[in-house]
N, C-alpha and C. Protein backbone atom coordinates (compact mmCIF):
# COMPACT_ATOMS: atom_id res chain seq x y z
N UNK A 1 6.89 -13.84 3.15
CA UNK A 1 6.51 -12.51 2.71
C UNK A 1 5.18 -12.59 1.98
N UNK A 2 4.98 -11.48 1.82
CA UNK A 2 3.28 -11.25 1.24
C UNK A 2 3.30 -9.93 0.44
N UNK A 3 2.82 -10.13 -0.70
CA UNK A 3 3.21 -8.61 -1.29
C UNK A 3 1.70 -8.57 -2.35
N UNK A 4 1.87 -6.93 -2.51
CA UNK A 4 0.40 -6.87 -3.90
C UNK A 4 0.84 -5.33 -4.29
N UNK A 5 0.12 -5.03 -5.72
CA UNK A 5 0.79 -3.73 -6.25
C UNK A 5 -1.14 -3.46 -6.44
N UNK A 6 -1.39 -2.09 -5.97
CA UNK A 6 -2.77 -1.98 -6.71
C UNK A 6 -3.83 -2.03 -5.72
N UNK A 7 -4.35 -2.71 -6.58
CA UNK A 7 -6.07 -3.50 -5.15
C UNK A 7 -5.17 -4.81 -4.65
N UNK A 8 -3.75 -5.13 -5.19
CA UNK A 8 -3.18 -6.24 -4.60
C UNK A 8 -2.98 -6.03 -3.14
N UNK A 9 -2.35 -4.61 -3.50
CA UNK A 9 -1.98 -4.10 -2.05
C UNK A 9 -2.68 -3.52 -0.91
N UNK A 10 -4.06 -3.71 -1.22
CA UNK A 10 -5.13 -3.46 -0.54
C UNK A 10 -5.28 -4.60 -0.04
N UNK A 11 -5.29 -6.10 -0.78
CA UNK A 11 -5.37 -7.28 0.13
C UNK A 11 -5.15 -7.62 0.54
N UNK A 12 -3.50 -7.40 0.11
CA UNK A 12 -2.13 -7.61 1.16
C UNK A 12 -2.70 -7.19 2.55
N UNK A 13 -2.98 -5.87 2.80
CA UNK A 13 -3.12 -5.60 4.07
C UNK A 13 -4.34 -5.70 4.43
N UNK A 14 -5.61 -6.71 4.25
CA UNK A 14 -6.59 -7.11 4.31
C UNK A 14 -6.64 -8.17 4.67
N UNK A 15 -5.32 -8.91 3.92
CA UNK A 15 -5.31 -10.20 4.24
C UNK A 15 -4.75 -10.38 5.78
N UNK A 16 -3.33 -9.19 5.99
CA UNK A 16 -2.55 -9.85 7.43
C UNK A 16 -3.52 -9.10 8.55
N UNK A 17 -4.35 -8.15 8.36
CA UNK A 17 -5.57 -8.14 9.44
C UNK A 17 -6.43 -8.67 9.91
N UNK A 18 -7.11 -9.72 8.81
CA UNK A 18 -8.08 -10.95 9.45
C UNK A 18 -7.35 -11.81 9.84
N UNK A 19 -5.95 -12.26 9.23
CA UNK A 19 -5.05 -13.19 9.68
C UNK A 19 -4.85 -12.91 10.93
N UNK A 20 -4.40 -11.82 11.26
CA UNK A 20 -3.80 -11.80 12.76
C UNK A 20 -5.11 -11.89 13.79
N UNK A 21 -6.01 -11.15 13.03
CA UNK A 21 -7.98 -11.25 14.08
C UNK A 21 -7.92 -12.72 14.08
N UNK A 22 -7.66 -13.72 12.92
CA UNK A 22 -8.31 -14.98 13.72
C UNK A 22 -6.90 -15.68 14.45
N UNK A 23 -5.91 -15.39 14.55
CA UNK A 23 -4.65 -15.90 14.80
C UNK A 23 -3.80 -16.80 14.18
N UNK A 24 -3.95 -16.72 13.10
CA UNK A 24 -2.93 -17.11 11.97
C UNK A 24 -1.59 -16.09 12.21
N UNK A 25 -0.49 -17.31 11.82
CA UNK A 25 0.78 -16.92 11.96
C UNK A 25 0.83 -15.86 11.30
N UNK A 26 2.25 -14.75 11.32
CA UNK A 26 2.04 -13.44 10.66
C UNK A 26 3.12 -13.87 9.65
N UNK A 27 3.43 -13.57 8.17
CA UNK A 27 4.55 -13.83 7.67
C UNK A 27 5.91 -12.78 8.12
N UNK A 28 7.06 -13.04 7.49
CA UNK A 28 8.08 -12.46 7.86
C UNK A 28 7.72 -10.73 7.22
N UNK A 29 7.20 -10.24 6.59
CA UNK A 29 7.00 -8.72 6.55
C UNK A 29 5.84 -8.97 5.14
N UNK A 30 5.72 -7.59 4.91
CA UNK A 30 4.16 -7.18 4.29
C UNK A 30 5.03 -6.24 2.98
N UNK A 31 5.20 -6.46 1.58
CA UNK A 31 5.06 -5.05 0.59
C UNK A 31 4.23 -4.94 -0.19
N UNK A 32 3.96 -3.78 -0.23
CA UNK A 32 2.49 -3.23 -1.01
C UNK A 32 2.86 -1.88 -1.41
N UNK A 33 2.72 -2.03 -2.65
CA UNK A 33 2.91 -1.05 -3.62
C UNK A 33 1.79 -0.67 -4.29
N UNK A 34 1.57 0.84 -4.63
CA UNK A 34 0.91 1.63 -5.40
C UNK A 34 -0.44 1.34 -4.80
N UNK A 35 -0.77 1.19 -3.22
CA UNK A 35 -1.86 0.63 -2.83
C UNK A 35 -2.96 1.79 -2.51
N UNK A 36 -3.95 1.12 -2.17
CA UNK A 36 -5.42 2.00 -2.28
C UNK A 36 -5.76 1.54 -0.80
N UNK A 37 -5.77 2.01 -0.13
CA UNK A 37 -6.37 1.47 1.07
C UNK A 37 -7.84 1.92 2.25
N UNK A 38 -8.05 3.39 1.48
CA UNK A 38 -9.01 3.69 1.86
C UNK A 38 -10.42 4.36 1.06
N UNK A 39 -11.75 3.48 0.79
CA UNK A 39 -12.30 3.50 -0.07
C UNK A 39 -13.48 4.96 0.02
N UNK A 40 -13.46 5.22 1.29
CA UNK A 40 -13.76 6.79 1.38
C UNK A 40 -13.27 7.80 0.61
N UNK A 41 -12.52 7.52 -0.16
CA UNK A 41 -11.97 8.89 -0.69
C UNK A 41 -11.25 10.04 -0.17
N UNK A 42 -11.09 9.73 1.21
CA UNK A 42 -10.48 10.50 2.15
C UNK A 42 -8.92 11.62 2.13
N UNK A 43 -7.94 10.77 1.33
CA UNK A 43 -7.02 11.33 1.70
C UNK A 43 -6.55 12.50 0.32
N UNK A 44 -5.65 13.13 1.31
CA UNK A 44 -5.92 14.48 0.17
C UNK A 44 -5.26 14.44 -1.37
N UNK A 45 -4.73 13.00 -1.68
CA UNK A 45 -4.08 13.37 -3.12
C UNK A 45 -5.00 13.10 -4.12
N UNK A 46 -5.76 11.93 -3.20
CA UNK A 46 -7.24 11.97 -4.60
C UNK A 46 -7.08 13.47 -4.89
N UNK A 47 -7.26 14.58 -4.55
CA UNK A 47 -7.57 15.62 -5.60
C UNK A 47 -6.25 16.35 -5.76
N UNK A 48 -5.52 16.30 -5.21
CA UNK A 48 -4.10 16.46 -5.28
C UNK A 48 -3.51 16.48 -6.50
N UNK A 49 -3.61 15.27 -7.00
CA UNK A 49 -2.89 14.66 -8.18
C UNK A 49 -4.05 14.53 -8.99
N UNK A 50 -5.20 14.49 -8.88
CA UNK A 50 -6.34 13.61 -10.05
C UNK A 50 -5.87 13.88 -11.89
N UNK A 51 -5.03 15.30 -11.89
CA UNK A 51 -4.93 15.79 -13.08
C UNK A 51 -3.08 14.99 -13.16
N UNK A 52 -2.55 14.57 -12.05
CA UNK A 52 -1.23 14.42 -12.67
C UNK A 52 -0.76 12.83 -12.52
N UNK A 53 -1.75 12.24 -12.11
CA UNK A 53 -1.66 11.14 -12.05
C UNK A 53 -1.90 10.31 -13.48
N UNK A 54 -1.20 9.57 -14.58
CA UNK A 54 -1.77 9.44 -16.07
C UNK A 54 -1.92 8.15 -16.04
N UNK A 55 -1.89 7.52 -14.90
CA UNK A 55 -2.33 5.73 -15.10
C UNK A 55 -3.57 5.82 -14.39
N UNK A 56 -3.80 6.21 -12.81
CA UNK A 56 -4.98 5.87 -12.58
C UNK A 56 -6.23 7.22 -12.60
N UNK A 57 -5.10 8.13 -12.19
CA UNK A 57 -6.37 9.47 -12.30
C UNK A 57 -7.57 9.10 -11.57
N UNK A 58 -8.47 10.56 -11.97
CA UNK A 58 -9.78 10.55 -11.29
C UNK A 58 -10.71 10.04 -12.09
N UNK A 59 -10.43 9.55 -13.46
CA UNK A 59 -11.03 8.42 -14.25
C UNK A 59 -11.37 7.14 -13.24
N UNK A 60 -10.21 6.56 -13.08
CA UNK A 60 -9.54 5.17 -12.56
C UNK A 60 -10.58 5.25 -11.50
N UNK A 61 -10.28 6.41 -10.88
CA UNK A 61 -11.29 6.23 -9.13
C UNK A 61 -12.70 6.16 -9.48
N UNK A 62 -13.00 6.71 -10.35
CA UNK A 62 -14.64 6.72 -10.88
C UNK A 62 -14.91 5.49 -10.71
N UNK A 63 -14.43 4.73 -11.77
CA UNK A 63 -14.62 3.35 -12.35
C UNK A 63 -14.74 2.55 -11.02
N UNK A 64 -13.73 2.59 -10.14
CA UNK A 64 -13.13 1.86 -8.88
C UNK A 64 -14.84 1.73 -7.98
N UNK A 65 -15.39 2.81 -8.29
CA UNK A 65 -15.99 3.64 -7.00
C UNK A 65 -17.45 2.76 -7.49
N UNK A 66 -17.78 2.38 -9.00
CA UNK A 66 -19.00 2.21 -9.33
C UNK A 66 -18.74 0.26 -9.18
N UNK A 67 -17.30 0.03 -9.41
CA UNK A 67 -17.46 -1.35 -9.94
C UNK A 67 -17.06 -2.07 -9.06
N UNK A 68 -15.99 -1.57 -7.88
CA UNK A 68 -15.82 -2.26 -6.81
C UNK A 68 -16.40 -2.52 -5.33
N UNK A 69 -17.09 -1.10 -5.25
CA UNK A 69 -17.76 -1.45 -3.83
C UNK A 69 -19.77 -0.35 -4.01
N UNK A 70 -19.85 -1.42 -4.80
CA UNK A 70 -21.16 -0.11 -5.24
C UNK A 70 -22.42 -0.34 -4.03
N UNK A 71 -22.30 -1.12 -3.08
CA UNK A 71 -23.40 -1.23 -1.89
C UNK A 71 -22.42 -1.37 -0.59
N UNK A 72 -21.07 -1.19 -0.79
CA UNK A 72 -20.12 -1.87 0.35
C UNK A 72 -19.76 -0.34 1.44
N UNK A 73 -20.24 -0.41 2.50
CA UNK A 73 -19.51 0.79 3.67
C UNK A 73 -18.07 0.84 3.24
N UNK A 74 -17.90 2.18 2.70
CA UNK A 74 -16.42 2.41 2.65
C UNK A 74 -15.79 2.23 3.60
N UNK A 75 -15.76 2.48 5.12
CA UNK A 75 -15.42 2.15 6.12
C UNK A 75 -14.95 0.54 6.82
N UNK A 76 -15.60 -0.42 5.95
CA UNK A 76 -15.46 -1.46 6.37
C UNK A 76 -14.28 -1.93 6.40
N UNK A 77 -13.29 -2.22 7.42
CA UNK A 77 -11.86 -2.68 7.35
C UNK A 77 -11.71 -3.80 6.00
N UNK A 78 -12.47 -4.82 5.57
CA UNK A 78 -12.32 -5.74 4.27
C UNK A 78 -12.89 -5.33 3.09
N UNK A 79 -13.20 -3.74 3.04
CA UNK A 79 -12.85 -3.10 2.13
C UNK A 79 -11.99 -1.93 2.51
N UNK A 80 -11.63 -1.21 3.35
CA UNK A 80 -10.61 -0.18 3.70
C UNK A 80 -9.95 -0.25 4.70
N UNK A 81 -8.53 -1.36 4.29
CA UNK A 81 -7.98 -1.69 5.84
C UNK A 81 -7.58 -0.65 6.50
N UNK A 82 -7.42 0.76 5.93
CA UNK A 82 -7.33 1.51 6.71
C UNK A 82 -7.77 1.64 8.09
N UNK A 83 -9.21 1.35 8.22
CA UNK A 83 -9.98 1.83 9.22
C UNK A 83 -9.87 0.61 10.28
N UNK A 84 -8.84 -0.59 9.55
CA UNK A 84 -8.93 -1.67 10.72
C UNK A 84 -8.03 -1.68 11.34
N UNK A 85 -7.38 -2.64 12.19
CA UNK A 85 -6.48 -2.96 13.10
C UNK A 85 -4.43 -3.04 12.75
N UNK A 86 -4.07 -2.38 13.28
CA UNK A 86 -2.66 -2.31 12.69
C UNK A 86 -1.76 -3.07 13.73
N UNK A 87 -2.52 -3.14 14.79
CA UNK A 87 -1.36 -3.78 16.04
C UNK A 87 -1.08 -5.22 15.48
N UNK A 88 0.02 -5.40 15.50
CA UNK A 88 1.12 -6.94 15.57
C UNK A 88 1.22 -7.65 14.25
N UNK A 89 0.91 -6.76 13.22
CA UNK A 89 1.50 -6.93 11.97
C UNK A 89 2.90 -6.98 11.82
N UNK A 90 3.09 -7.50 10.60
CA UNK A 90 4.85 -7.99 10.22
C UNK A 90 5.50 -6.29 9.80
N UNK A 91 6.80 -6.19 9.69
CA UNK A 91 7.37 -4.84 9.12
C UNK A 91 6.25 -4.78 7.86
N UNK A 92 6.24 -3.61 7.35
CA UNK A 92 5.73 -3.24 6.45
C UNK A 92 6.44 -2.37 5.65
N UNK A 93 6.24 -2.03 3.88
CA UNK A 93 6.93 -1.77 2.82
C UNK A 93 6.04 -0.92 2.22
N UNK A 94 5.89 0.14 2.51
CA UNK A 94 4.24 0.64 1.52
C UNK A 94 5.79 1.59 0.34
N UNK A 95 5.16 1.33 -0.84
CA UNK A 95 6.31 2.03 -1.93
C UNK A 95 4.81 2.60 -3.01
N UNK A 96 5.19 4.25 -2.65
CA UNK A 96 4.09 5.10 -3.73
C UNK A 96 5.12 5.88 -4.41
N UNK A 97 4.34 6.63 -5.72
CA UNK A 97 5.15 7.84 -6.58
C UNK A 97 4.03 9.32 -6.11
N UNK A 98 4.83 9.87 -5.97
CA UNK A 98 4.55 11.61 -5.38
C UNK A 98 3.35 11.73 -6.51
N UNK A 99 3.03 11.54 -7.44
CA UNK A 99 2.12 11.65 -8.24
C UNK A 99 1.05 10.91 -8.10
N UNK A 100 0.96 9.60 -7.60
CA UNK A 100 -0.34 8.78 -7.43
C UNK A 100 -1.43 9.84 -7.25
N UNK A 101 -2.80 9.19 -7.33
CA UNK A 101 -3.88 9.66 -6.62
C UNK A 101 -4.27 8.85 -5.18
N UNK A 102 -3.37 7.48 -5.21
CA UNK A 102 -3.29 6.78 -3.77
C UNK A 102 -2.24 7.12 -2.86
N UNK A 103 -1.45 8.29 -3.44
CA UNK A 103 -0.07 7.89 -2.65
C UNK A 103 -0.22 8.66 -1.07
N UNK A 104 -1.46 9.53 -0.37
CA UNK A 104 -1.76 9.48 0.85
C UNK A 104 -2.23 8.16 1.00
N UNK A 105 -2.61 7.44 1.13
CA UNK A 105 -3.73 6.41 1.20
C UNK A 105 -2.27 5.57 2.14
N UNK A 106 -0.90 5.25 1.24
CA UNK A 106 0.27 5.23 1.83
C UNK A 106 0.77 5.70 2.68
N UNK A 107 0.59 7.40 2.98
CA UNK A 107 1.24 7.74 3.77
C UNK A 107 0.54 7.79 5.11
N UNK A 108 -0.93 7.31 4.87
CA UNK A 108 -1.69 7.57 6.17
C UNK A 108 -1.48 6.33 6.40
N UNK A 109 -1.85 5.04 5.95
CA UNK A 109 -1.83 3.54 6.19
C UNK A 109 -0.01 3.51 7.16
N UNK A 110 1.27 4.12 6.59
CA UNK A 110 2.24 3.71 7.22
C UNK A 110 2.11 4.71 8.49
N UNK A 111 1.53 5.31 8.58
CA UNK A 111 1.50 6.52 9.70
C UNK A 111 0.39 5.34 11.40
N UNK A 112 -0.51 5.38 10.50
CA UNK A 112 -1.26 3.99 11.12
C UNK A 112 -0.76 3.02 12.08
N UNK A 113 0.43 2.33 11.38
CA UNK A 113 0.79 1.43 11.56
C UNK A 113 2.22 1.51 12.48
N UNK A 114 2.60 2.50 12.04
CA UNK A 114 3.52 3.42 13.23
C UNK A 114 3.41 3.25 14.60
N UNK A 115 2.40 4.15 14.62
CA UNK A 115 0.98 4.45 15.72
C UNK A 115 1.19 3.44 16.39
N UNK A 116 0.54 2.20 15.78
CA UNK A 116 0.62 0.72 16.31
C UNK A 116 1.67 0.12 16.86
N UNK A 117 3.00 0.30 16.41
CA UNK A 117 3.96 -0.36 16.96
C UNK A 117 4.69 -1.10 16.11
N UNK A 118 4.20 -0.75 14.41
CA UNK A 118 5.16 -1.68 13.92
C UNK A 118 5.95 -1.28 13.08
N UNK A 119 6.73 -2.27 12.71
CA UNK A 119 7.73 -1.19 11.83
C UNK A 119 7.91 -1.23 10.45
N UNK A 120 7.85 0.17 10.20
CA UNK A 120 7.42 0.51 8.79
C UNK A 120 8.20 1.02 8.15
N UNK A 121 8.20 1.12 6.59
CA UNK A 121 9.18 1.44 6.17
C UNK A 121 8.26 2.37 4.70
N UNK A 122 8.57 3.82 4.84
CA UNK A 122 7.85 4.66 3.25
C UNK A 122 8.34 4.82 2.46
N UNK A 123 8.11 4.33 0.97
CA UNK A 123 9.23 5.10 0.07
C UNK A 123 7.98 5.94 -1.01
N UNK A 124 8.57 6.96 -1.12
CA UNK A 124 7.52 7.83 -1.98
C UNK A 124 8.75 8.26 -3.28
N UNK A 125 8.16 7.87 -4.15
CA UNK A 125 9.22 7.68 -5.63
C UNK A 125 8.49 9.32 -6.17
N UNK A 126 9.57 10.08 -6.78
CA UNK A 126 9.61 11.33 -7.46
C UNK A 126 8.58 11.21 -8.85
N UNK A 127 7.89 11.61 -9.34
CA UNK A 127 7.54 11.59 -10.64
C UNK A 127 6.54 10.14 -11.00
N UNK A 128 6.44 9.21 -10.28
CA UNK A 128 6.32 8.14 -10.55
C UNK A 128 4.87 7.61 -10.32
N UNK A 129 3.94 7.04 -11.55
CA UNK A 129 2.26 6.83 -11.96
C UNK A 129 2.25 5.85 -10.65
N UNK A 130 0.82 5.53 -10.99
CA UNK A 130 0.37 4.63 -10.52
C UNK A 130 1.10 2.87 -10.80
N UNK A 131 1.51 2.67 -9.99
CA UNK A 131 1.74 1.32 -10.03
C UNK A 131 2.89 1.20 -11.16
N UNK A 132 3.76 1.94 -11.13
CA UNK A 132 4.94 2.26 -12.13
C UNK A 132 5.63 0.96 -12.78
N UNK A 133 5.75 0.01 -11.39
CA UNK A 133 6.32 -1.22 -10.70
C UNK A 133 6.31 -2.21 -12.15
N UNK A 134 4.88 -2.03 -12.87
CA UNK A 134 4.72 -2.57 -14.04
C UNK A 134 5.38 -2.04 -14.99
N UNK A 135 5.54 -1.00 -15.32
CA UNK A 135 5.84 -0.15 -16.49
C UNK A 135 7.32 -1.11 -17.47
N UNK A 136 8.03 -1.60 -16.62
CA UNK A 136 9.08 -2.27 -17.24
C UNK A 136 10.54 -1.83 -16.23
N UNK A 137 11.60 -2.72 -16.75
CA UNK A 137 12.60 -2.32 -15.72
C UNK A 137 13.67 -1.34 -16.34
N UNK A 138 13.37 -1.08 -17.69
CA UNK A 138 13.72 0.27 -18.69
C UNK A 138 13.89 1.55 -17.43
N UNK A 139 12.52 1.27 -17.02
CA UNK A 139 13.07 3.23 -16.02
C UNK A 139 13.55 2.97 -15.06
N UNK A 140 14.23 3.68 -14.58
CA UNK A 140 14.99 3.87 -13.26
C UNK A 140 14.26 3.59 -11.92
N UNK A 141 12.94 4.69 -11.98
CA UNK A 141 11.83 4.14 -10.97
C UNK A 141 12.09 3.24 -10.33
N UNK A 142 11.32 1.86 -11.45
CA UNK A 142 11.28 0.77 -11.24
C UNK A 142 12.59 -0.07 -10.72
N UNK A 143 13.73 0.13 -11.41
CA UNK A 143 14.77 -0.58 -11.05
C UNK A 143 14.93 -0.20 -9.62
N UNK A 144 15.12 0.95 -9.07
CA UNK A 144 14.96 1.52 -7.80
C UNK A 144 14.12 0.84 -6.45
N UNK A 145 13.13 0.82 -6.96
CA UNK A 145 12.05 0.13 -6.03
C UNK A 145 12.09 -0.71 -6.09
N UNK A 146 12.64 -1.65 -6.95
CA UNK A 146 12.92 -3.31 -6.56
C UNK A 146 14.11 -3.74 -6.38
N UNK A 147 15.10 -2.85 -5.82
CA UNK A 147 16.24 -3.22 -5.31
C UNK A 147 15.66 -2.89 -3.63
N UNK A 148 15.09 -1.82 -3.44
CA UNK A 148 14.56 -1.21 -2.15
C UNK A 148 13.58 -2.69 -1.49
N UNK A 149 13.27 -3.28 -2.71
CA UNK A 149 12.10 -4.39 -2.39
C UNK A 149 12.83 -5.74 -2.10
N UNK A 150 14.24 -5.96 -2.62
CA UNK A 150 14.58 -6.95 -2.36
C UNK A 150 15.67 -6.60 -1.19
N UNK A 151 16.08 -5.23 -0.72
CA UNK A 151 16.36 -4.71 0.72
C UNK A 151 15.38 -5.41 1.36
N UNK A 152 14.66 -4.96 1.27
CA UNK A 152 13.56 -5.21 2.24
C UNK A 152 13.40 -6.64 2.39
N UNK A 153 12.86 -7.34 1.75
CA UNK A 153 13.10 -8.77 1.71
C UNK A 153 14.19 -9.71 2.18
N UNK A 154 15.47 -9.18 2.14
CA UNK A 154 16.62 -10.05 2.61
C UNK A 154 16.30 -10.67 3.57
N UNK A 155 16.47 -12.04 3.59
CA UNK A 155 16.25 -12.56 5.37
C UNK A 155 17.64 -12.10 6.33
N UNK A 156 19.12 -11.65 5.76
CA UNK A 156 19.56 -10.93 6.94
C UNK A 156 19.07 -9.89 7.60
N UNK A 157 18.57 -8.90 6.16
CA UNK A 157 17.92 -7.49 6.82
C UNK A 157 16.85 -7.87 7.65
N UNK A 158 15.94 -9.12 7.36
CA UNK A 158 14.90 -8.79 8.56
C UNK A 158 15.13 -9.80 9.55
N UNK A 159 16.21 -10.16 9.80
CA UNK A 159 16.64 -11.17 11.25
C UNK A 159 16.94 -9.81 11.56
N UNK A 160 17.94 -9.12 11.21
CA UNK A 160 18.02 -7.51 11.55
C UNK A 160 17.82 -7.15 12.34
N UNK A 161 16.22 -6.57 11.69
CA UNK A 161 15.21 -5.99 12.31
C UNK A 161 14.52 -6.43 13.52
N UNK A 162 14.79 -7.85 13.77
CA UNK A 162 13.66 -8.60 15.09
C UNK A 162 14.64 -8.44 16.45
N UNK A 163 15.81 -8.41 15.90
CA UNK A 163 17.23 -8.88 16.98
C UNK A 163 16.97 -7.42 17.85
């Protein structure tokens, strides 16, 4: 498995796209949480949420926008795997909260990957910030999504899935 919460989860799926372009083995599935995947600004919760989002907001994206890719084509799949290749990736786990300012970025990336042929799995958490995953295992959220995460993970559930 391969997992990232954040810009983690941007690499996550950065990483199993050049992997599979140069033909490196694929691991047994992909989770990525609270991920950012397209650096265009494209999808509609950036403004959606910018006011209800209280971890990353339209602060967070500012910052993102000046310090992470300040000469880089938003478009470029190894900065927005969005725009790259989704065919023959492992299952995938994208887990957002209805509140993110990334949580299209999720729903277009698993829609993507659909498309492609693989199999995906969305969970969009009620109420829940950016990258909640951290917050502690106090909230429910969290306890939630990492039972969903270690679903996901089981090696019966994903012999499962291949059979």
């Amino acid at each position: 498995m391969i997992a990232g919460e954040s810009a983690g989860a941007n690499a996550t799926l950065v990483t199993l796209q050049r992997a599979r372009q140069v033909g490196m083995p694929m691991p047994a599935g992909a989770i990525m949480m609270s991920g950012g995947f397209d650096f265009s600004w494209a999808s509609p919760s950036i403004i959606d949420n910018a006011h209800r989002d209280v971890v990353a907001g339209s602060r967070g994206l500012a910052f993102l926008r000046r310090w992470y890719r300040p000469s880089v084509d938003a478009r470029d799949p190894l900065v927005s795997p969005m725009f790259g290749e989704f065919e023959g990736l492992p299952p995938l786990l994208f887990q957002t909260g209805d509140t993110e300012v990334l949580r299209d970025d999720s729903v277009r990336a698993a829609a993507r990957a659909r498309e492609a042929g693989v199999s995906v799995r969305l969970e969009i958490f009620p109420l829940a910030p950016h990258a909640w995953h951290q917050l502690g295992t106090w909230l429910p959220e969290t306890r939630a999504a990492l039972r969903q995460i270690a679903q996901f993970a089981n090696p019966i559930h994903l012999s499962r899935r291949s059979s």
